[in-house]
N, C-alpha and C. Protein backbone atom coordinates (compact mmCIF):
# COMPACT_ATOMS: atom_id res chain seq x y z
N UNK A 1 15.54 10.08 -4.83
CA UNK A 1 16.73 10.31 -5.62
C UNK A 1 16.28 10.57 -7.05
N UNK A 2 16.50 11.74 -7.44
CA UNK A 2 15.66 12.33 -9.02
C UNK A 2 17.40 12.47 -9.86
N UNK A 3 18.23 12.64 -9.42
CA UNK A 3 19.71 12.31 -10.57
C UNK A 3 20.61 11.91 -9.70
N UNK A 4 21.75 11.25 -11.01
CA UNK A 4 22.67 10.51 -10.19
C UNK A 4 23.70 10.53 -10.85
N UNK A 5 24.91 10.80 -11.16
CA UNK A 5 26.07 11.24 -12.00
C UNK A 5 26.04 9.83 -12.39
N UNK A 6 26.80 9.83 -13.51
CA UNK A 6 26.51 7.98 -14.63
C UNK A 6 27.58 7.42 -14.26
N UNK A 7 29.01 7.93 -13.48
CA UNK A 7 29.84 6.77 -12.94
C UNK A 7 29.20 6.18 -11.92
N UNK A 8 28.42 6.84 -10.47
CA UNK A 8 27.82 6.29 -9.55
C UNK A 8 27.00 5.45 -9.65
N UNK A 9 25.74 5.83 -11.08
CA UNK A 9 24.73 4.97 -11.46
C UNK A 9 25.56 3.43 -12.20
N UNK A 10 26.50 3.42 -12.52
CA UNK A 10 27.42 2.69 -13.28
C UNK A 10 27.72 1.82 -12.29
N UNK A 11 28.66 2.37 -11.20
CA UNK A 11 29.39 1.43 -10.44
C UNK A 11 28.55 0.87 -9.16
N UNK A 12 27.99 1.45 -8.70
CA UNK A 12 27.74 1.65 -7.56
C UNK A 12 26.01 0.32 -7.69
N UNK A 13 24.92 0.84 -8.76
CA UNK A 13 24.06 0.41 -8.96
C UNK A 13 23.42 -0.82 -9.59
N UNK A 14 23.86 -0.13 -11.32
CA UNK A 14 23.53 -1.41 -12.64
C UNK A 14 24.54 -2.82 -12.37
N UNK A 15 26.22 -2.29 -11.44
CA UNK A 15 26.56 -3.08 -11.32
C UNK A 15 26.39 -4.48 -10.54
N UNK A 16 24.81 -4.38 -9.72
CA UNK A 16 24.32 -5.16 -8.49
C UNK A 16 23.28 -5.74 -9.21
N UNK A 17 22.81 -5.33 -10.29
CA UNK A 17 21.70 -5.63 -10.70
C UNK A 17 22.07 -6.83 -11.95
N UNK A 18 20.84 -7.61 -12.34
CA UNK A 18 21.25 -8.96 -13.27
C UNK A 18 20.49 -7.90 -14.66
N UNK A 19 20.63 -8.42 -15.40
CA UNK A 19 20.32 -8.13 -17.22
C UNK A 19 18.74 -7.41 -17.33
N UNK A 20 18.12 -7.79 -16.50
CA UNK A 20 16.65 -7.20 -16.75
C UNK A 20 16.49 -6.44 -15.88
N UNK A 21 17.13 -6.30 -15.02
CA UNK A 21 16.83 -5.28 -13.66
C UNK A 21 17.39 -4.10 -14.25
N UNK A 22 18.77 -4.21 -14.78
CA UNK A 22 19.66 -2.92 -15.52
C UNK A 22 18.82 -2.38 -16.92
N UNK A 23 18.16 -3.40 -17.66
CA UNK A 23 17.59 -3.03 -18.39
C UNK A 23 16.13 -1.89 -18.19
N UNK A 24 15.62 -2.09 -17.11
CA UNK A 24 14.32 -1.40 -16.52
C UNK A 24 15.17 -0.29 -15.83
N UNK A 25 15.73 -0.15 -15.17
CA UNK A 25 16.36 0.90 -14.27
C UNK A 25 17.02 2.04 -15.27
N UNK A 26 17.54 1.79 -16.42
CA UNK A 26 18.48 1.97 -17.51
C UNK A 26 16.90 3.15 -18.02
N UNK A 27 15.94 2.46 -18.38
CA UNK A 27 14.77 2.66 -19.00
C UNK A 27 14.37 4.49 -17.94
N UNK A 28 14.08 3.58 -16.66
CA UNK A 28 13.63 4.87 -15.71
C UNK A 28 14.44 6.16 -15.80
N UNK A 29 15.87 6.17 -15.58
CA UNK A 29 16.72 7.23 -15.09
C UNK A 29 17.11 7.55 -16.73
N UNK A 30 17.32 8.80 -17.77
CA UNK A 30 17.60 9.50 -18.48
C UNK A 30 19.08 9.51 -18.53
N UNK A 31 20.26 9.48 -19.50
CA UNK A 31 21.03 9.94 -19.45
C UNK A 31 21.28 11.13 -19.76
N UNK A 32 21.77 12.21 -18.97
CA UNK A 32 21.94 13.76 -19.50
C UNK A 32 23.15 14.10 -19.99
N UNK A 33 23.78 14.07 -21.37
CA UNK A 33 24.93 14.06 -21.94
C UNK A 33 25.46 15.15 -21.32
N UNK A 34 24.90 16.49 -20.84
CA UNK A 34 25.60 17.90 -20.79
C UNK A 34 26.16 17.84 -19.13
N UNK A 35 25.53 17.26 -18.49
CA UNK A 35 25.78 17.09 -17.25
C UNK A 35 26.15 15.92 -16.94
N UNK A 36 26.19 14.75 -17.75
CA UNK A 36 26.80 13.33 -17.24
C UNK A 36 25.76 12.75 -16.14
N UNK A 37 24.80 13.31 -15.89
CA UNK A 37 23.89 12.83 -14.71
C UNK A 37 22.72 11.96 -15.51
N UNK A 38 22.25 10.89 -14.41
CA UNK A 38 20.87 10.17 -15.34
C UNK A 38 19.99 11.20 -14.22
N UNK A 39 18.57 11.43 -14.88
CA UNK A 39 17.35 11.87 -14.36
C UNK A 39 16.39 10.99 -14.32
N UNK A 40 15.42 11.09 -13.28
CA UNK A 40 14.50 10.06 -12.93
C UNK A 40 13.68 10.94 -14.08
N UNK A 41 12.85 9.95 -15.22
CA UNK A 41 12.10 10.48 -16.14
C UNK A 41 11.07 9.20 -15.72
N UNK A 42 9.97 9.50 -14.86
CA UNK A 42 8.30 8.39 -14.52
C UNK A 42 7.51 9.52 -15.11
N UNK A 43 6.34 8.57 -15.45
CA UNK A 43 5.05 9.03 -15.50
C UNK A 43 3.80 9.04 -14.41
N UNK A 44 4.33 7.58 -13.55
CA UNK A 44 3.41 6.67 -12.89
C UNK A 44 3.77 6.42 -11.84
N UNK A 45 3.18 6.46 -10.41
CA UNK A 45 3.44 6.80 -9.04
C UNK A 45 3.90 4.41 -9.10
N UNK A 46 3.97 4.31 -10.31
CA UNK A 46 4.17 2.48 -9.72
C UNK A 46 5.78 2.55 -10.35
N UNK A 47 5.87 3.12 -11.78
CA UNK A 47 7.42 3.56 -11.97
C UNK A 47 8.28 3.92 -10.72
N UNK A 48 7.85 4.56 -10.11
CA UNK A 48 8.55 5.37 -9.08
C UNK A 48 8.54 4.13 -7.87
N UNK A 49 7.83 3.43 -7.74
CA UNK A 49 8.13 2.45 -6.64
C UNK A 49 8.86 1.25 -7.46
N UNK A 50 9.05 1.00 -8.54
CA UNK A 50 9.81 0.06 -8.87
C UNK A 50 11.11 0.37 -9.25
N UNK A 51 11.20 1.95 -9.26
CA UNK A 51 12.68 2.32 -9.37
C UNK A 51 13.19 2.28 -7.76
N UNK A 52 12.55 2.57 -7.30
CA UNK A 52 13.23 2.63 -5.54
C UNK A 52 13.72 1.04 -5.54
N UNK A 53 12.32 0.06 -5.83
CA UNK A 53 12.73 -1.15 -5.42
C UNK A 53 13.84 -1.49 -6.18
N UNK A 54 14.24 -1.49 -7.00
CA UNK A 54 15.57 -1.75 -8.11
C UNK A 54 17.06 -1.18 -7.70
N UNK A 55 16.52 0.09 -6.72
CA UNK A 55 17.84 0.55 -6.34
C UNK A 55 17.92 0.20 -4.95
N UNK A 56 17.04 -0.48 -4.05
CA UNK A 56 17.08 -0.87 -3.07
C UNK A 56 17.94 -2.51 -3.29
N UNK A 57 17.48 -3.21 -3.63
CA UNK A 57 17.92 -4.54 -4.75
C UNK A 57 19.84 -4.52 -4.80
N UNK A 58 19.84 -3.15 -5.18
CA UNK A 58 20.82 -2.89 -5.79
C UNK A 58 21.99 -2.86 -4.72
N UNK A 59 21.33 -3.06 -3.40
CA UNK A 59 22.43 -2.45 -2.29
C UNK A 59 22.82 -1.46 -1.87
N UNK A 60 22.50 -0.33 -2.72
CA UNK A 60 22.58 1.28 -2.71
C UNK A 60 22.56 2.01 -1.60
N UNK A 61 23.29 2.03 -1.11
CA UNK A 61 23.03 3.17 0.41
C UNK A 61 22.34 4.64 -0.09
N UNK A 62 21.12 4.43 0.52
CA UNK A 62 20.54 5.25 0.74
C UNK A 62 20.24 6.28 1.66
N UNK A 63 21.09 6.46 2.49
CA UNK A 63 20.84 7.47 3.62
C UNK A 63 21.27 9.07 3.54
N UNK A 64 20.80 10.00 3.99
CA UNK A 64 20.79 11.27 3.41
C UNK A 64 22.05 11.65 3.22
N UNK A 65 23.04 11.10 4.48
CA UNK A 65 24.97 11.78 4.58
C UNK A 65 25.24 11.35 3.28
N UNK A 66 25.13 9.97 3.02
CA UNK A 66 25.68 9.28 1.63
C UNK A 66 25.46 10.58 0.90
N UNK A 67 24.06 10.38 0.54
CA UNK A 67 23.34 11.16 -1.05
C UNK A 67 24.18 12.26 -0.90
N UNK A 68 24.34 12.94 0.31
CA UNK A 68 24.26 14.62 0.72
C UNK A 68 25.96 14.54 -0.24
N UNK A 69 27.30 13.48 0.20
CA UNK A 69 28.48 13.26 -0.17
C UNK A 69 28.85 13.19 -1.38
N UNK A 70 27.93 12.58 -2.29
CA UNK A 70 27.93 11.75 -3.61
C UNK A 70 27.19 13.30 -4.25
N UNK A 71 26.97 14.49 -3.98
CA UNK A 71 26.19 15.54 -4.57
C UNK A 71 24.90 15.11 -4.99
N UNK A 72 24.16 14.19 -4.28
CA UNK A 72 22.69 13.62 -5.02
C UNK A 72 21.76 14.26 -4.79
N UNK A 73 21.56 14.56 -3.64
CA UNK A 73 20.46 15.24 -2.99
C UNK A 73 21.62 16.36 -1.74
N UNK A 74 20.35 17.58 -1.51
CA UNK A 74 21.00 18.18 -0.51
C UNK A 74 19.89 17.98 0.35
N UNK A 75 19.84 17.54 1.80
CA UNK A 75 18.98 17.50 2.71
C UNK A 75 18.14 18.82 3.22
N UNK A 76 16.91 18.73 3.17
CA UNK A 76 16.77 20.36 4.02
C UNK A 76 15.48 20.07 5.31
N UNK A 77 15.70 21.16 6.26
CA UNK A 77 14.98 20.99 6.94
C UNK A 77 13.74 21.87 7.34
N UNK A 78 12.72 21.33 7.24
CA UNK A 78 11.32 22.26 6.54
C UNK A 78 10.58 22.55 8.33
N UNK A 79 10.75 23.64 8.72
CA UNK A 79 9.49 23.88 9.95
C UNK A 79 8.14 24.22 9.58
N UNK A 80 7.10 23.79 10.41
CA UNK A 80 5.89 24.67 10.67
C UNK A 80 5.56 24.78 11.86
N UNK A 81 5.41 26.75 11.58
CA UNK A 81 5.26 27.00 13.57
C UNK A 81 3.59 27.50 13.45
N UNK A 82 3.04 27.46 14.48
CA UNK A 82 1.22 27.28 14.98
C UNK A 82 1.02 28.94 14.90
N UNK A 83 0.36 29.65 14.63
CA UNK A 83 0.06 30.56 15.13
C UNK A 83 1.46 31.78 15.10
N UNK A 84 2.45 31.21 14.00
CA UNK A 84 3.45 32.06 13.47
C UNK A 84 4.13 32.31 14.93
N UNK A 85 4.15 31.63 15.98
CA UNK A 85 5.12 31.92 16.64
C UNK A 85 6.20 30.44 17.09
N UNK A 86 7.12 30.72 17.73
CA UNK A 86 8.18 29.64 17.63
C UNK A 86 8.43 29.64 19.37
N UNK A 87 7.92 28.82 20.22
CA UNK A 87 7.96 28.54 21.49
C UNK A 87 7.23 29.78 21.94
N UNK A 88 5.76 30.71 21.55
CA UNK A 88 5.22 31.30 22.64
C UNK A 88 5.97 32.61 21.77
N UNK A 89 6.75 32.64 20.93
CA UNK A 89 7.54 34.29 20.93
C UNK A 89 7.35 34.36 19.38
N UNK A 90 6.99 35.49 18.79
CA UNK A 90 6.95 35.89 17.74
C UNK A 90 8.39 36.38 16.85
């Protein structure tokens, strides 16, 4: 999850979290005034696991329908075929 509109991050998240958890999470995600969305702004592959854990914490449904509903993420589905063909047929 790289943005999250700031009512969702609002209600849905900081609101599960106690004073220092909101304070670090607050820290990770950017607020974007033009779009109302926070952005995941890490440097560090450990940022990035302590923001998951914070929004995991948080109760946050995380599953793709949610995200896909809430406009967070759009799901996609990535193939690789062997030898450029797809069951034997080019």
């Amino acid at each position: 999850m790289h943005s999250i509109d700031e009512s969702i991050f609002q209600e849905r998240i900081l609101n599960n979290l106690n004073a220092e958890q909101k304070q670090i999470l607050t820290e990770l995600y950017v607020l974007n005034n033009e779009g109302n969305k926070r952005h995941l702004s890490i440097d560090t592959h450990e940022k990035l696991i302590i923001s998951s854990k914070l929004i995991t914490e948080a109760r946050f449904d995380k599953r793709y329908i949610n995200l896909y509903n809430n406009n967070i993420c759009k799901p996609f589905l990535i193939a690789q075929f062997r030898n450029d063909q797809f069951y034997n047929n080019q």
